[in-house]
C-alpha atoms as a PDB file:
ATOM      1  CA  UNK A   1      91.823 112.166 112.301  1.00  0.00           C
ATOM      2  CA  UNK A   2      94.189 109.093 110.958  1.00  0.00           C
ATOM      3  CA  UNK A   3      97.543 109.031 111.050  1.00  0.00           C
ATOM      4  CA  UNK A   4      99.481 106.834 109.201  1.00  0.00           C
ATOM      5  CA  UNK A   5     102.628 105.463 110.264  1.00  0.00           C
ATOM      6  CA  UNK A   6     105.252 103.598 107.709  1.00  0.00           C
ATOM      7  CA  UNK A   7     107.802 102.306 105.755  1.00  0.00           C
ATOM      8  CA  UNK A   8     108.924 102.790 102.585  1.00  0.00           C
ATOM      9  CA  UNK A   9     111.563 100.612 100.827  1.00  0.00           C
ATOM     10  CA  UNK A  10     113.988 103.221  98.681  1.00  0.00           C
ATOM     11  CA  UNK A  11     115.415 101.938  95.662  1.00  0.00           C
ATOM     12  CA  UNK A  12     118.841 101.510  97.359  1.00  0.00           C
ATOM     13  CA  UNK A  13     117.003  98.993  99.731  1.00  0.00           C
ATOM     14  CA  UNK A  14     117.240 101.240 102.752  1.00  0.00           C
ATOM     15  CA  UNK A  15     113.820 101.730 104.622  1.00  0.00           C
ATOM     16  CA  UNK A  16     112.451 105.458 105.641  1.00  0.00           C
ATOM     17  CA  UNK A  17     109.957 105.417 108.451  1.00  0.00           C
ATOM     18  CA  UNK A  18     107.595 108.504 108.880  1.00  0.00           C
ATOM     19  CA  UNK A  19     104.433 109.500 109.758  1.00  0.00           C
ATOM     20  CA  UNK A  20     101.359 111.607 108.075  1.00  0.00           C
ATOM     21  CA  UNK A  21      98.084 112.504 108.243  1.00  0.00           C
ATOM     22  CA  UNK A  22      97.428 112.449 104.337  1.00  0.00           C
ATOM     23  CA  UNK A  23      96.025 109.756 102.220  1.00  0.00           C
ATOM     24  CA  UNK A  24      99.221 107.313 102.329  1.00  0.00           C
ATOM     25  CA  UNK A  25      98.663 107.045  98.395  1.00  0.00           C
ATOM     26  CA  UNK A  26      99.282 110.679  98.366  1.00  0.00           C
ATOM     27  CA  UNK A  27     101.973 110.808 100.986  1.00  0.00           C
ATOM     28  CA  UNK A  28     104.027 107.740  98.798  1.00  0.00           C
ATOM     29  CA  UNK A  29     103.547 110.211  95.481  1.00  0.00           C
ATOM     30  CA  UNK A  30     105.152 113.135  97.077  1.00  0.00           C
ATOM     31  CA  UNK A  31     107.761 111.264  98.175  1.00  0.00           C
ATOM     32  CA  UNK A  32     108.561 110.050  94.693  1.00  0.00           C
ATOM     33  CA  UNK A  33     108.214 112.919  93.091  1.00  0.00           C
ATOM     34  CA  UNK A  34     111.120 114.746  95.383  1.00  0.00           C
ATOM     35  CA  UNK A  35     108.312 116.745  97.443  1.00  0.00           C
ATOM     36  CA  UNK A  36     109.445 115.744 100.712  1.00  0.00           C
ATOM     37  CA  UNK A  37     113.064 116.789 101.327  1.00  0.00           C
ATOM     38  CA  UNK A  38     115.342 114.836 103.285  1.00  0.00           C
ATOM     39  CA  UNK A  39     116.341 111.362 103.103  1.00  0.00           C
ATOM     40  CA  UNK A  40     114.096 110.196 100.319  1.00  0.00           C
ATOM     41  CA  UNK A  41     114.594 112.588  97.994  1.00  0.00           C
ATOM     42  CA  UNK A  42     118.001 111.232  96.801  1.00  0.00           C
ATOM     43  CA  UNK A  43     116.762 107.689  96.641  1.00  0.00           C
ATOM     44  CA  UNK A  44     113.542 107.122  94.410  1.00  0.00           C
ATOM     45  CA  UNK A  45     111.892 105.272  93.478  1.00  0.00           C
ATOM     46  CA  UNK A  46     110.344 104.404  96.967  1.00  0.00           C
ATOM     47  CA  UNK A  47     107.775 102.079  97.629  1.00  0.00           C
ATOM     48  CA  UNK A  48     105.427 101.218 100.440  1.00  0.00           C
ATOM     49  CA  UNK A  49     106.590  97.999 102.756  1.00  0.00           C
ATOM     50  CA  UNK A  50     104.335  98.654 105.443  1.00  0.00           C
ATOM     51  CA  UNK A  51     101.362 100.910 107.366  1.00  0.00           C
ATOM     52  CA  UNK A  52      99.880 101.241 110.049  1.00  0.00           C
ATOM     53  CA  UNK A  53      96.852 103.850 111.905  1.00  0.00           C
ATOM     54  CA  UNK A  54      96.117 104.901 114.648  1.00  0.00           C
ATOM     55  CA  UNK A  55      93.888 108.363 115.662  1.00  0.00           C
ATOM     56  CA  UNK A  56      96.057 109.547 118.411  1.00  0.00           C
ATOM     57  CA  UNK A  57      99.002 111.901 117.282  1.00  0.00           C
ATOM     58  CA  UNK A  58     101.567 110.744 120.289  1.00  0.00           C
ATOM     59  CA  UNK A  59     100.902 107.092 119.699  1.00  0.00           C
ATOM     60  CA  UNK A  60     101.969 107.787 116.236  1.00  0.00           C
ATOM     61  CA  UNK A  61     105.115 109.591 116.947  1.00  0.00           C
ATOM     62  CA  UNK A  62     105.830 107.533 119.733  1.00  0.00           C
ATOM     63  CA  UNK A  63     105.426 104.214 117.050  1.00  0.00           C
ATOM     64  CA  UNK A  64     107.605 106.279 114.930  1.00  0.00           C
ATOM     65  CA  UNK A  65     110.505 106.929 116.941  1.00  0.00           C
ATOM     66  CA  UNK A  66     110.314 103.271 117.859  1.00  0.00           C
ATOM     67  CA  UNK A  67     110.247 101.721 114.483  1.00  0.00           C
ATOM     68  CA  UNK A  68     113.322 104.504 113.649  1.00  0.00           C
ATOM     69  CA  UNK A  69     115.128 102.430 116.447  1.00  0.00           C
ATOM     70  CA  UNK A  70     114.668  98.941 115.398  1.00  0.00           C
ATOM     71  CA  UNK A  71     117.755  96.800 112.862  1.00  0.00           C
ATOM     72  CA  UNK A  72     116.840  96.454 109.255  1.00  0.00           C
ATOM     73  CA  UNK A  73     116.212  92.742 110.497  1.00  0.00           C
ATOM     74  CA  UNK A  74     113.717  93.815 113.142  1.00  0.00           C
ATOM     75  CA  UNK A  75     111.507  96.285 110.678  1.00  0.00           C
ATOM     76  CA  UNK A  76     111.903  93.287 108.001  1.00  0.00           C
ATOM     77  CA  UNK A  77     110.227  90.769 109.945  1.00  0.00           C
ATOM     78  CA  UNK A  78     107.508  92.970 111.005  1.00  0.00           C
ATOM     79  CA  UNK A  79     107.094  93.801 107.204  1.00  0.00           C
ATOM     80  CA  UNK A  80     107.073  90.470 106.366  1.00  0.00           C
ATOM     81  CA  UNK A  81     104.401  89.713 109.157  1.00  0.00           C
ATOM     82  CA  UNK A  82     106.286  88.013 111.193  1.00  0.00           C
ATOM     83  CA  UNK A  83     105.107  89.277 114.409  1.00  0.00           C
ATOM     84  CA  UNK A  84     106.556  85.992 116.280  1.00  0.00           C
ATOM     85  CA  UNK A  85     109.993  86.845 115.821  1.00  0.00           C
ATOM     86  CA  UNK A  86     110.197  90.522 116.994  1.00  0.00           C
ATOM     87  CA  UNK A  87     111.234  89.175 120.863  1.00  0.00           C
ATOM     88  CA  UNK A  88     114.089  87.335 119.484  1.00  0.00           C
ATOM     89  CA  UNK A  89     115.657  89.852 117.061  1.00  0.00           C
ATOM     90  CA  UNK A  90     114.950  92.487 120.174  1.00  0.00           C
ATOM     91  CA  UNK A  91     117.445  90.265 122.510  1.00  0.00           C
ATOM     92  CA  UNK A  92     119.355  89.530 119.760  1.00  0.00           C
ATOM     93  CA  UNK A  93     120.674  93.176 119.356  1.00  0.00           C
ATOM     94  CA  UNK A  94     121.088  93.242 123.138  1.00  0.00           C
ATOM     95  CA  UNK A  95     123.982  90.814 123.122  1.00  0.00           C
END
């Protein structure tokens, strides 16, 4: 079983991070049509900025939880594939 973790961009230019184990396609739809209650529901249209699977449901709610806890600049650079600069925004924050 797959399950997707992510982030979606909202049309304020916040990011929502969640998890599912539906088609990501399908989980991105619900979200913009108001299905999913909570945070995105007051700010479509949302958009998909990045994904991730895995098959093991802890690893994805532990991935979850720590992408929840990361600075807008953190989850941007990992969007933005910038895998390099994760250590530095991570001590960064620290100061």
């Amino acid at each position: 079983m797959d399950i997707v973790v992510y982030i979606l961009r909202c049309a304020d230019g916040s990011y929502y991070v969640g998890n599912t184990r539906k088609p990501i396609e399908q989980r991105v739809a619900e979200h913009n049509g108001g299905l999913i209650a909570g945070y995105t529901q007051s700010r479509p249209p949302v958009e998909l900025a990045y994904s991730e699977v895995t098959n093991v449901l802890i690893v994805a709610f532990e991935r979850e939880r720590q992408l929840k806890g990361w600075s807008r600049a953190k989850k941007e650079a990992l969007i933005a594939g910038q895998s390099e600069d994760l250590p530095r925004l991570a001590s960064r924050r620290k100061r």
